[in-house]
N, C-alpha and C. Protein backbone atom coordinates (compact mmCIF):
# COMPACT_ATOMS: atom_id res chain seq x y z
N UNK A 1 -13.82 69.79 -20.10
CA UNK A 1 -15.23 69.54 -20.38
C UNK A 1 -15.68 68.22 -19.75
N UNK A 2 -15.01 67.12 -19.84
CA UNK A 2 -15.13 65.90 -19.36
C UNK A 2 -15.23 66.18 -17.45
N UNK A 3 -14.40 67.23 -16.99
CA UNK A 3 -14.59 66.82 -15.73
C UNK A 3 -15.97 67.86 -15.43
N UNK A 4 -15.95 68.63 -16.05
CA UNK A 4 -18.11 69.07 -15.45
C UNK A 4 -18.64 68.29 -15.39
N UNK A 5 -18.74 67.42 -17.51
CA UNK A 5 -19.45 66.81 -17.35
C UNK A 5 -19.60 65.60 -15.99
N UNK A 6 -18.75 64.64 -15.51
CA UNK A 6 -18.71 64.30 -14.57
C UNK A 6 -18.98 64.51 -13.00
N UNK A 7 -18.74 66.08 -13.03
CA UNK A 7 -19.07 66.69 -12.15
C UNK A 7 -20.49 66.51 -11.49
N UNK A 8 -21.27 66.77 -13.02
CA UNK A 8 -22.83 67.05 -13.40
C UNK A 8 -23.33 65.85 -12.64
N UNK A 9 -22.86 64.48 -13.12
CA UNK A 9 -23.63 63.43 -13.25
C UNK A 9 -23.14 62.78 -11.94
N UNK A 10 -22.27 63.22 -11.16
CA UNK A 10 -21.97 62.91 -10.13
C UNK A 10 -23.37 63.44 -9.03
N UNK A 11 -23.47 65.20 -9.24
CA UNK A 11 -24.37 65.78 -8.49
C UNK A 11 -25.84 65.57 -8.82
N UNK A 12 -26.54 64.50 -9.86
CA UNK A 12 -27.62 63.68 -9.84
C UNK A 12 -27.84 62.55 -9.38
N UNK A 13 -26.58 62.36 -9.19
CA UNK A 13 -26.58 60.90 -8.74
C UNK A 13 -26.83 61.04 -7.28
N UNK A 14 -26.29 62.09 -6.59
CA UNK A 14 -26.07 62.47 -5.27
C UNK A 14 -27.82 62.80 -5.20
N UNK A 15 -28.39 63.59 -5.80
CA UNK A 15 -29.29 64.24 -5.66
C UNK A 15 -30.21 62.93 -5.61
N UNK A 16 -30.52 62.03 -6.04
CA UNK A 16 -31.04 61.37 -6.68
C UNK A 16 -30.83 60.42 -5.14
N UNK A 17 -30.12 59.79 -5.08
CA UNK A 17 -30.04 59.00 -3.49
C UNK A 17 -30.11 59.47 -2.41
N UNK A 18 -30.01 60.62 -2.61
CA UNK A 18 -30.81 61.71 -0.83
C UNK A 18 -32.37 61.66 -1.91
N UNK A 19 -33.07 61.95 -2.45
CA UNK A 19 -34.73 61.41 -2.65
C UNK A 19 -34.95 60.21 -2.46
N UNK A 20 -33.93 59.02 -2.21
CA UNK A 20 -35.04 58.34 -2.19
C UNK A 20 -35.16 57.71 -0.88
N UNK A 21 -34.55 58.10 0.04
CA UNK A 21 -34.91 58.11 1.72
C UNK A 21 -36.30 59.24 1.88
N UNK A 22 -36.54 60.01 1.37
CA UNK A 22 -37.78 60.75 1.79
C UNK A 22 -39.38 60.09 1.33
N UNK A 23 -39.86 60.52 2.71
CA UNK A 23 -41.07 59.68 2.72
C UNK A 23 -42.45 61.04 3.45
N UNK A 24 -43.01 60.67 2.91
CA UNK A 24 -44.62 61.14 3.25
C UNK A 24 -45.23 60.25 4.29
N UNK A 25 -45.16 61.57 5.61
CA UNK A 25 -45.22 61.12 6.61
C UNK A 25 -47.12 60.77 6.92
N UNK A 26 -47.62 59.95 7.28
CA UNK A 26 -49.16 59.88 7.84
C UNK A 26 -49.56 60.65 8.90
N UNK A 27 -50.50 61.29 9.17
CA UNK A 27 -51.13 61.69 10.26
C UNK A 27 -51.95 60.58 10.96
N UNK A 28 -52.10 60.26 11.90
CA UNK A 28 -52.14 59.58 12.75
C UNK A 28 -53.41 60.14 14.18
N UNK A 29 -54.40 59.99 13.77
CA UNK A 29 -55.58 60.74 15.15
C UNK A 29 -55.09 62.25 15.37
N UNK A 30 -55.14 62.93 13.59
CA UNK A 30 -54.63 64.20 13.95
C UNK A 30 -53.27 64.67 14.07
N UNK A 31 -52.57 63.66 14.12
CA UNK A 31 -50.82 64.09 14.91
C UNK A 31 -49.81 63.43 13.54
N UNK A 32 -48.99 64.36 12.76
CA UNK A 32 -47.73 63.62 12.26
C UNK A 32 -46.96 62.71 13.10
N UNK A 33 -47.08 61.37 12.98
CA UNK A 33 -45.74 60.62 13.51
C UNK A 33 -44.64 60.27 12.82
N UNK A 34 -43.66 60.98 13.29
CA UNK A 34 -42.14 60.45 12.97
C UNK A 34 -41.66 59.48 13.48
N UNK A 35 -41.65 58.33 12.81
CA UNK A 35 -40.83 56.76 13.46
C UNK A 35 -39.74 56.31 12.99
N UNK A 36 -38.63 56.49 13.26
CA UNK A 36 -37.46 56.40 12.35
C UNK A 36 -36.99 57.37 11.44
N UNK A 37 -37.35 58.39 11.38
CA UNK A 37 -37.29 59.60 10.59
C UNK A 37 -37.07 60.74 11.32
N UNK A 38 -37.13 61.58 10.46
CA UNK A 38 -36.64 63.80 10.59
C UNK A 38 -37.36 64.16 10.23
N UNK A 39 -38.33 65.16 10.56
CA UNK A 39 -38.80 66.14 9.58
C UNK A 39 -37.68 66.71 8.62
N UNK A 40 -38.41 67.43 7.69
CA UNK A 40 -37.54 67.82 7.01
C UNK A 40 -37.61 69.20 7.08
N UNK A 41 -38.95 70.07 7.30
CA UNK A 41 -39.38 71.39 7.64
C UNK A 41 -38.73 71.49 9.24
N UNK A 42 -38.69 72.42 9.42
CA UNK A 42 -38.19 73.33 10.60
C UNK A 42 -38.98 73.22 11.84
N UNK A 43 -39.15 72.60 13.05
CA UNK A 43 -40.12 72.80 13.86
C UNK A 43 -39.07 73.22 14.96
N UNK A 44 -40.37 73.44 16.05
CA UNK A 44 -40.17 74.18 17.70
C UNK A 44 -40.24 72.29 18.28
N UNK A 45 -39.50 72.14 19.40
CA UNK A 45 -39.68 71.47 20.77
C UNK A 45 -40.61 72.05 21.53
N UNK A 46 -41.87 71.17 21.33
CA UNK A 46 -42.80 72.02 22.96
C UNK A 46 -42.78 71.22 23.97
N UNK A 47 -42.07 70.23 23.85
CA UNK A 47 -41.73 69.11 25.32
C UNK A 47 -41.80 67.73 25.16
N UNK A 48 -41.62 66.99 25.79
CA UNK A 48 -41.83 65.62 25.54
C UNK A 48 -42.67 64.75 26.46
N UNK A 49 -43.04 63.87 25.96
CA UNK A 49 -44.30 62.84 26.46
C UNK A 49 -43.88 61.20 26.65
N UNK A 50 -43.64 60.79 27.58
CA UNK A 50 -43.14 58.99 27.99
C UNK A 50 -44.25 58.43 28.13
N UNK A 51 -43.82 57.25 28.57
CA UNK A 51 -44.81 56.33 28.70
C UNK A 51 -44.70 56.27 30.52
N UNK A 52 -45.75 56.42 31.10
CA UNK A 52 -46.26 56.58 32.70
C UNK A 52 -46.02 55.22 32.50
N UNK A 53 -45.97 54.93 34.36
CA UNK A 53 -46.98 53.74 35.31
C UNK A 53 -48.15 53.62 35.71
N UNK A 54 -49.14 53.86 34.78
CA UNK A 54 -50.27 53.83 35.20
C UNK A 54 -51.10 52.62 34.86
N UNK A 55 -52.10 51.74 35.57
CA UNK A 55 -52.91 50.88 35.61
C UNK A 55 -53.04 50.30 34.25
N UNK A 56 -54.11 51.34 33.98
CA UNK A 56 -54.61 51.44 32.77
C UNK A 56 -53.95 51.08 31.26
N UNK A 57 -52.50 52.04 31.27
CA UNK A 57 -51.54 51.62 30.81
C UNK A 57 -50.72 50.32 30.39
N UNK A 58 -50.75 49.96 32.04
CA UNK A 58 -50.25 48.77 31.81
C UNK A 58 -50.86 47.71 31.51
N UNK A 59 -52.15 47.69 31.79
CA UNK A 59 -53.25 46.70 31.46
C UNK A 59 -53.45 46.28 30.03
N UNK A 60 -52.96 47.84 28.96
CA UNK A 60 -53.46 47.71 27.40
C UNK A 60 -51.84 47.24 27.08
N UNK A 61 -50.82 47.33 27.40
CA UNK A 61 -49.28 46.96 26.93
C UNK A 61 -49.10 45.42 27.50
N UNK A 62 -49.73 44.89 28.29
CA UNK A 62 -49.78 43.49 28.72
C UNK A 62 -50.82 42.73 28.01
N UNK A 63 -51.63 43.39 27.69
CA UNK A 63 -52.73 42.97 27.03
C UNK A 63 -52.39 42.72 25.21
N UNK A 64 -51.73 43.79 24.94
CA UNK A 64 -51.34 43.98 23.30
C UNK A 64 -49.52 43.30 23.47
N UNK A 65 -49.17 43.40 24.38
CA UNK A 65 -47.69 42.76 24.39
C UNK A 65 -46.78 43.97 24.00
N UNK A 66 -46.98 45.50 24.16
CA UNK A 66 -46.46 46.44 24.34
C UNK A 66 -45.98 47.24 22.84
N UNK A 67 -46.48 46.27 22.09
CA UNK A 67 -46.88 46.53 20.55
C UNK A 67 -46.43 47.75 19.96
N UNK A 68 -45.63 48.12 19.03
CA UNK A 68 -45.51 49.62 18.50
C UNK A 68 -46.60 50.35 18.15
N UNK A 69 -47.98 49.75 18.06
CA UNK A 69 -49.10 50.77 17.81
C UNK A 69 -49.84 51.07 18.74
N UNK A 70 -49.70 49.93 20.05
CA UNK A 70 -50.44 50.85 21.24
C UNK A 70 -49.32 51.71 21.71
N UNK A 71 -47.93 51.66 22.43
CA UNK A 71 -47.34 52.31 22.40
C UNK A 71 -47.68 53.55 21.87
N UNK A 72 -47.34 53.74 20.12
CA UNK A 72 -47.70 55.30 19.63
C UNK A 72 -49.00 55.96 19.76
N UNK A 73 -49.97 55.27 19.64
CA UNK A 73 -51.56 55.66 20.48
C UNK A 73 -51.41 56.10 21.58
N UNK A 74 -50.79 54.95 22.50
CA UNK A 74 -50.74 55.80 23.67
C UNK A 74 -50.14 57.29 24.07
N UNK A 75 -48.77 57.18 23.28
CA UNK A 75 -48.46 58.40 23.51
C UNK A 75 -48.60 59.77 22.40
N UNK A 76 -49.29 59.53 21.40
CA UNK A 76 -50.12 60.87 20.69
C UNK A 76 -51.54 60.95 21.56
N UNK A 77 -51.85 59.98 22.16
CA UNK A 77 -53.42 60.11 23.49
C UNK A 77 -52.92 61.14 24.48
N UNK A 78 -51.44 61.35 24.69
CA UNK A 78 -51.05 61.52 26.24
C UNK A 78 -50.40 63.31 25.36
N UNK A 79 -50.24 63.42 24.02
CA UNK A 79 -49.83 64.33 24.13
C UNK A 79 -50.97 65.58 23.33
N UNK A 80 -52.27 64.89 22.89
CA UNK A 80 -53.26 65.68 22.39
C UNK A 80 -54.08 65.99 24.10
N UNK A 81 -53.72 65.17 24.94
CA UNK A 81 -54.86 65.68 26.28
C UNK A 81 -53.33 66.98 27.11
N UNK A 82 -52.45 67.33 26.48
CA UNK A 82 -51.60 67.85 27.01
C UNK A 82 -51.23 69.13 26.47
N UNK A 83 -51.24 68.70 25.15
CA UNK A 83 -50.84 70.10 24.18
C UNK A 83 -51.45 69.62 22.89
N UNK A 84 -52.69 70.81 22.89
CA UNK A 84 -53.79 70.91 21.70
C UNK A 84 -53.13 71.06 20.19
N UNK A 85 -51.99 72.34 20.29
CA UNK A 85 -51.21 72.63 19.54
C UNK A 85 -50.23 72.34 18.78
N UNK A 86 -50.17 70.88 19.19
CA UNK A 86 -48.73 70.19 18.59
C UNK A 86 -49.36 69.44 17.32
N UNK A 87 -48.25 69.66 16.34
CA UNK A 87 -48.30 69.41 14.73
C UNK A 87 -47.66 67.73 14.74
N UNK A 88 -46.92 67.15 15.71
CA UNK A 88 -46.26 66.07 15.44
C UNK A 88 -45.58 65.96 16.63
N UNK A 89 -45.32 64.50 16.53
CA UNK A 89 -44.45 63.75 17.61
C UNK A 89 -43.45 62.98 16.96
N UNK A 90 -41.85 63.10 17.53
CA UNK A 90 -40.91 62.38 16.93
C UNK A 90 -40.93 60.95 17.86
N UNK A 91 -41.11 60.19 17.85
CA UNK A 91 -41.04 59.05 18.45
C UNK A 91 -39.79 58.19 19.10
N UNK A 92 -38.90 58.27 20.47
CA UNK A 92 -37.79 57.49 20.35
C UNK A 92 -37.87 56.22 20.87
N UNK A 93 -38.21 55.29 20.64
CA UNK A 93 -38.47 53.86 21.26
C UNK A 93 -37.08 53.42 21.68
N UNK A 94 -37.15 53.14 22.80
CA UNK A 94 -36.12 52.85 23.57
C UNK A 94 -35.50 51.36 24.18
N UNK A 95 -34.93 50.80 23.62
CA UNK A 95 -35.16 49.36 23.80
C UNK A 95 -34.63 49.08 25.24
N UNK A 96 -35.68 48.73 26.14
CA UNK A 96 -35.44 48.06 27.53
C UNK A 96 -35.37 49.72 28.14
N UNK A 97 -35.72 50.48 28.19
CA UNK A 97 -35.48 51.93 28.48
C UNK A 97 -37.26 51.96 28.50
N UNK A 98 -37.34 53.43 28.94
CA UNK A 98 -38.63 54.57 28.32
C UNK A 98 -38.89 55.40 26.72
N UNK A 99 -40.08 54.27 26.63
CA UNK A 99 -40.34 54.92 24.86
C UNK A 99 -40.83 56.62 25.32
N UNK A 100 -40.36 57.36 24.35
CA UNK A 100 -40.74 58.92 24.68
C UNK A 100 -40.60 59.17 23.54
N UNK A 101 -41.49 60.46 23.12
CA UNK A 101 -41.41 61.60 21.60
C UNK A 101 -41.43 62.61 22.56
N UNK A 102 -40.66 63.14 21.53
CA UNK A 102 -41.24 64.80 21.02
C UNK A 102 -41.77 65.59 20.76
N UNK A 103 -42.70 66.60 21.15
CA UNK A 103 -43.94 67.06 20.50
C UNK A 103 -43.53 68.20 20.31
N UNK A 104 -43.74 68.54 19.00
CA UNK A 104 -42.92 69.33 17.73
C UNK A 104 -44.52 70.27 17.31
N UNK A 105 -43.80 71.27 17.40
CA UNK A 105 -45.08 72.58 16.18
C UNK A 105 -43.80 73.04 15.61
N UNK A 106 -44.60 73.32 13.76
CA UNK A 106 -43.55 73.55 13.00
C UNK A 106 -43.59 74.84 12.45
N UNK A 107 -42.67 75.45 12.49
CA UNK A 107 -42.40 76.89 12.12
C UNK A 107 -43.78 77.73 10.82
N UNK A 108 -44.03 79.05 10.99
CA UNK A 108 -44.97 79.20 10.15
C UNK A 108 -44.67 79.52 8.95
N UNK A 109 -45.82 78.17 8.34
CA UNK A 109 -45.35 79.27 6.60
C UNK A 109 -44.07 77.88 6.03
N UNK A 110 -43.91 76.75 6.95
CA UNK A 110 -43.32 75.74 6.49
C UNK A 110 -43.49 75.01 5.36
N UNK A 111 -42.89 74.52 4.57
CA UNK A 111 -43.79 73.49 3.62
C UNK A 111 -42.87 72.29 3.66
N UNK A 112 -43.89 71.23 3.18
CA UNK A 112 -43.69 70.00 3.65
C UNK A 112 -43.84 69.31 4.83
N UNK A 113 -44.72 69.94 5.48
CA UNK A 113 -44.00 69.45 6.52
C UNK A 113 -44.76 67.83 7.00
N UNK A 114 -45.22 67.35 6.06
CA UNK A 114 -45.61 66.28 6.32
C UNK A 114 -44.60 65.46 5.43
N UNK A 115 -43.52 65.73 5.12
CA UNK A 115 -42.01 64.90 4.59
C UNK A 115 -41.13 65.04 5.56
N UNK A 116 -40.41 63.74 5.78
CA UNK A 116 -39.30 63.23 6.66
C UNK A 116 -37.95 62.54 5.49
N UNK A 117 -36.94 62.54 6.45
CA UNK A 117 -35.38 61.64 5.87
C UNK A 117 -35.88 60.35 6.74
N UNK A 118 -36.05 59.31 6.00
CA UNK A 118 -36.32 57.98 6.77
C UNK A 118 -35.06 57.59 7.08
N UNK A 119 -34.35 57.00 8.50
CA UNK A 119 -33.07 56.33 9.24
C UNK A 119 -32.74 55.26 7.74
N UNK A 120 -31.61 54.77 7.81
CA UNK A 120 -31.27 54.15 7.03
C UNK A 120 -30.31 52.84 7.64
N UNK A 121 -30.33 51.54 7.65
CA UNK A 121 -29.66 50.38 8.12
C UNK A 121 -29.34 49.76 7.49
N UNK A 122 -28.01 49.62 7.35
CA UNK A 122 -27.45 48.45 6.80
C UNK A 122 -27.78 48.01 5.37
N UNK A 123 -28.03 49.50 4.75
CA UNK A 123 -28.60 49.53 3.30
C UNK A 123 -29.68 49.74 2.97
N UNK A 124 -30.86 50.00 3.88
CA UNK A 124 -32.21 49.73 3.89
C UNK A 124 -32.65 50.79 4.91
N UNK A 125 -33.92 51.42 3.87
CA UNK A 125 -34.11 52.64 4.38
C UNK A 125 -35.87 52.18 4.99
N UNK A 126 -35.96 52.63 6.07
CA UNK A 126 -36.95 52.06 6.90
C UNK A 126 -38.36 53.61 6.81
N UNK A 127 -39.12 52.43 6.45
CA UNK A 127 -40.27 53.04 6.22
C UNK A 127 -41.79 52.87 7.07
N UNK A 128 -42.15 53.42 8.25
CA UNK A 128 -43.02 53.29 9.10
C UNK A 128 -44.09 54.34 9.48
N UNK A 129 -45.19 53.77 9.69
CA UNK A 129 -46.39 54.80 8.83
C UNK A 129 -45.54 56.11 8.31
N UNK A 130 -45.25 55.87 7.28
CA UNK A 130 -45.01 56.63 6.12
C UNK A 130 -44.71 55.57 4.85
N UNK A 131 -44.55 56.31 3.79
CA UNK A 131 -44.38 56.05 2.47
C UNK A 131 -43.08 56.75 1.48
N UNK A 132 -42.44 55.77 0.85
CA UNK A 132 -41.77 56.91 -0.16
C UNK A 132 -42.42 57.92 -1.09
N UNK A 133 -41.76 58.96 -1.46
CA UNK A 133 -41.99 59.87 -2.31
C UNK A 133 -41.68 59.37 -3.56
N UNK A 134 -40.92 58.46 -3.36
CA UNK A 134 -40.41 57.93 -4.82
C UNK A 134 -41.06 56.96 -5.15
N UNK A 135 -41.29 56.33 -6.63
CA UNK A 135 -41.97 55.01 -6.61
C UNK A 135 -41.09 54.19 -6.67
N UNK A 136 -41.69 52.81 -5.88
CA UNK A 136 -41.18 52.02 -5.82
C UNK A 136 -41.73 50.15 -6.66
N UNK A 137 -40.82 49.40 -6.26
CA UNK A 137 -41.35 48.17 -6.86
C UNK A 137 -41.34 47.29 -5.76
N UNK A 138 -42.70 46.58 -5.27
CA UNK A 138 -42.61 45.86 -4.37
C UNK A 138 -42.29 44.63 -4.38
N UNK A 139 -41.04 43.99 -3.71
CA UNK A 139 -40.22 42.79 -4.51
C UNK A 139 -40.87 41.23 -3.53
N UNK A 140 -41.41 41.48 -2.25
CA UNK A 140 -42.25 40.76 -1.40
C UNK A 140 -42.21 40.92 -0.01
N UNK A 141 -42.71 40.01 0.89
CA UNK A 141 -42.79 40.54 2.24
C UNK A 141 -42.29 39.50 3.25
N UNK A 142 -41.24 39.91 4.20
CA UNK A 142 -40.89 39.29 5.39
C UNK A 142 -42.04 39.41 6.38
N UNK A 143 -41.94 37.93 7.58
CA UNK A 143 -41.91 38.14 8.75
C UNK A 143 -41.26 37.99 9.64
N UNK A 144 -41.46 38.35 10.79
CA UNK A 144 -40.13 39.07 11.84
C UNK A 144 -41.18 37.38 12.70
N UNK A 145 -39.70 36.90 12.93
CA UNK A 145 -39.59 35.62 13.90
C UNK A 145 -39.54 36.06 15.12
N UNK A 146 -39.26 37.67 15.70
CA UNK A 146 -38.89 38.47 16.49
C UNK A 146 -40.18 39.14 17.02
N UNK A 147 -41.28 38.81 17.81
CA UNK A 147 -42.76 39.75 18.76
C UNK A 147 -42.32 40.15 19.45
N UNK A 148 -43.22 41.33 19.85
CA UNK A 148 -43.42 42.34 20.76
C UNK A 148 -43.51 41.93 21.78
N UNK A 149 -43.61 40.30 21.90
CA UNK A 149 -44.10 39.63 22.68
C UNK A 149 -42.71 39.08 24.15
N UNK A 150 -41.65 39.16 22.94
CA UNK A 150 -40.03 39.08 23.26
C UNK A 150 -39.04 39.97 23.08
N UNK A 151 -39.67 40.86 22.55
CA UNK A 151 -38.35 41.79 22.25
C UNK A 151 -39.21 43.30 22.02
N UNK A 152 -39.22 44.55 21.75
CA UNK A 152 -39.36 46.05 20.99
C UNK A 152 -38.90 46.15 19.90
N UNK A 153 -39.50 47.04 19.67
CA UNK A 153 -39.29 48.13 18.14
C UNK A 153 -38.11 47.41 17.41
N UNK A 154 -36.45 47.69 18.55
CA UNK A 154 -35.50 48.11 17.14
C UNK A 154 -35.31 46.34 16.85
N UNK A 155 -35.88 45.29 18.20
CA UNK A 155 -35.22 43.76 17.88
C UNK A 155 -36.29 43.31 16.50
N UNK A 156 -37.72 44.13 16.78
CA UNK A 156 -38.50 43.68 15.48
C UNK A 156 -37.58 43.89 14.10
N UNK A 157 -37.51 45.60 14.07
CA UNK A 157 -37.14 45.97 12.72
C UNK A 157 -35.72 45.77 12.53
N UNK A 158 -34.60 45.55 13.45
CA UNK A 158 -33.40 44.18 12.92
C UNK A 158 -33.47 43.16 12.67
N UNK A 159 -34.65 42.02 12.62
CA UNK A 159 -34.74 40.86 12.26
C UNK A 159 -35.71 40.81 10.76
N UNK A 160 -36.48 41.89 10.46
CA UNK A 160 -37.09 42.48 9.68
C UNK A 160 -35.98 42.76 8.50
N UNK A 161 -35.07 43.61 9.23
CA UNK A 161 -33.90 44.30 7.90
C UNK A 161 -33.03 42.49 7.37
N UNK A 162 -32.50 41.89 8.33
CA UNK A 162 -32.12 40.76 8.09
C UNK A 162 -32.47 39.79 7.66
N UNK A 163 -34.24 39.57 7.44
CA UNK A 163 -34.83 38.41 6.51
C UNK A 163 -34.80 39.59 5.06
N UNK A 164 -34.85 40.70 4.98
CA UNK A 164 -35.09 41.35 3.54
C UNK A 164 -33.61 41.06 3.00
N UNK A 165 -33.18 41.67 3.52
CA UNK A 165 -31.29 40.95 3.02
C UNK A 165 -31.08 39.89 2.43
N UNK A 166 -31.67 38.77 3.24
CA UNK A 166 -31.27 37.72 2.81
C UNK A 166 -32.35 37.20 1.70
N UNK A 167 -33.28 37.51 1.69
CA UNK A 167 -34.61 37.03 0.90
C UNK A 167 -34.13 37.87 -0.40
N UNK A 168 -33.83 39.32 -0.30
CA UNK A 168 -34.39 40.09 -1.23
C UNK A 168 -32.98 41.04 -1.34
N UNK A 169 -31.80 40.49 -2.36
CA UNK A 169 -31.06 41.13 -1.96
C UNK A 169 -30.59 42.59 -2.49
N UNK A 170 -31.69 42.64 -4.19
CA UNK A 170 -31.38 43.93 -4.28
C UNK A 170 -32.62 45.37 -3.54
N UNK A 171 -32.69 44.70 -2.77
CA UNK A 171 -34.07 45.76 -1.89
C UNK A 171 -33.07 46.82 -1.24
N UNK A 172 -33.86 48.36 -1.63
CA UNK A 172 -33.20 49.32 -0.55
C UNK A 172 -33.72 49.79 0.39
N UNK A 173 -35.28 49.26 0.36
CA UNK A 173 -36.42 49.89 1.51
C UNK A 173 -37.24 48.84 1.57
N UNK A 174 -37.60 49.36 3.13
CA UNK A 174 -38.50 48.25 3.70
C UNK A 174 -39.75 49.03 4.36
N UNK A 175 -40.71 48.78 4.02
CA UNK A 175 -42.35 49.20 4.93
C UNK A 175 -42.72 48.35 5.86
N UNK A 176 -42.62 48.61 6.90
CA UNK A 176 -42.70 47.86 8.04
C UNK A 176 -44.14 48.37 8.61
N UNK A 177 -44.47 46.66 8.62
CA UNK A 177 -46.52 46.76 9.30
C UNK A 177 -46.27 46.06 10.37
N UNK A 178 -46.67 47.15 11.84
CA UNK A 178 -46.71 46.93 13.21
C UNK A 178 -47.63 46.39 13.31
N UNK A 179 -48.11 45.12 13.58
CA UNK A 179 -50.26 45.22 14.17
C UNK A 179 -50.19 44.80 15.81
N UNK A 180 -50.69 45.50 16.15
CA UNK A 180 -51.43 45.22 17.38
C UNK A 180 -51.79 44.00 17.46
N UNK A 181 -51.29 42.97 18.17
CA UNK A 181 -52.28 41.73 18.53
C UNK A 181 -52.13 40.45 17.21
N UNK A 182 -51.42 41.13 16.29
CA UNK A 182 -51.34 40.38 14.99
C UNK A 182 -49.33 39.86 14.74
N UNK A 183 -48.83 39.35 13.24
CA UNK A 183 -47.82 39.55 13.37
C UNK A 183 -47.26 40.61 12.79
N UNK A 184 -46.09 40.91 13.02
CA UNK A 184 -45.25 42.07 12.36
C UNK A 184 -44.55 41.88 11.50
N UNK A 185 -44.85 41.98 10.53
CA UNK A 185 -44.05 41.99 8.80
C UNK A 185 -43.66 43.59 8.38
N UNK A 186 -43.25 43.13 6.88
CA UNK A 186 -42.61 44.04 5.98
C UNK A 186 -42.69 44.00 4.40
N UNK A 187 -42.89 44.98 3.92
CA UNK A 187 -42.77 44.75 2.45
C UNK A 187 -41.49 45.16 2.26
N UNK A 188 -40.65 44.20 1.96
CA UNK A 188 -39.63 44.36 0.67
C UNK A 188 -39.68 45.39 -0.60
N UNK A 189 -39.35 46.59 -0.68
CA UNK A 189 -38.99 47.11 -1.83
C UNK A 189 -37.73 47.85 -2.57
N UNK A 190 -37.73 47.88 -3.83
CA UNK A 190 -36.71 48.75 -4.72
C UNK A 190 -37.47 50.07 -4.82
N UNK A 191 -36.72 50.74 -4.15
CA UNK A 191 -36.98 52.41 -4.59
C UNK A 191 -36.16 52.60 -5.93
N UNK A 192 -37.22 53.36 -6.60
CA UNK A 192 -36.74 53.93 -8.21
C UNK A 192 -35.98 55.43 -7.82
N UNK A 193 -34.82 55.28 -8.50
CA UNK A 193 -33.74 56.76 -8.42
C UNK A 193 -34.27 57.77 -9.22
């Protein structure tokens, strides 16, 4: 009897820490973006979308300092003038490489499909336009000593995971605010099991 019971409370516990990586993903000018995350519903690959050499391009990424929100603008811009049909873009930011997504339509008759598994680092489950499903307690907010200005995406949100650590040490998630032109912080939080 003792080992069910154990059994039991083992498989809530389990259950219980796979919820609280899931997050409610934002739509974004029409488009689900996945940033650090999975869907969790079933989709199709209808192709993928980079970032060109074009003028224009480069004019707004020199101008914004190549920023994670012009970046993803740019490329949900490049994949709504391309494919009308696409439900979402998985996003892979590529450090010193080509940022590129995915442009994903999701199976019919899906549900959820605006829920993702948020990536998880070094204890800390990363949360970018999206939100947990779970509630949480917001314990306070880092900033990243680390711009767009010197570094991408993953050097922001490693210096990001590393002031929450040290600031905030029982935190298991972090909401990370990209701004354009501004600085890049994070809220510190405890997700509730």
């Amino acid at each position: 009897m003792k080992k069910i019971l154990f059994a039991f409370i083992l498989l809530l516990s389990i259950n219980s820490i796979a919820q609280s990586n899931i997050a409610t993903v934002k739509k974004i000018q029409g488009i689900l973006v996945f940033s650090d995350n999975e869907p969790i519903a079933n989709y199709l690959v209808y192709g993928e979308v980079s970032i060109s050499s074009t003028e224009e391009l480069e004019r707004e990424l020199q101008q914004n300092r190549g920023q994670y929100q012009t970046v993803r603008d740019y490329l949900i811009k490049k994949t709504r003038l391309s494919n009308s049909q696409a439900d979402g873009l998985i996003l892979y930011l590529v450090n010193g490489g080509i940022d590129k997504a995915l442009v994903i339509k999701f199976k019919e008759n899906e549900a959820n499909i605006n829920q993702a598994r948020v990536n998880n680092y070094q204890g800390i489950s990363i949360f970018i336009d999206c939100e947990p499903i779970n509630k949480y307690e917001y314990l306070g907010s880092v900033k990243s000593l680390v711009t767009f200005a010197s570094g991408q995406y993953q050097p922001v949100r490693d210096n990001l995971i590393r002031k929450t650590k040290k600031e905030f040490k029982n935190a298991n998630g972090l909401i990370l605010k990209l701004v354009s032109g501004g600085a890049d912080n994070g809220d510190a939080i405890l997700i509730k099991e």
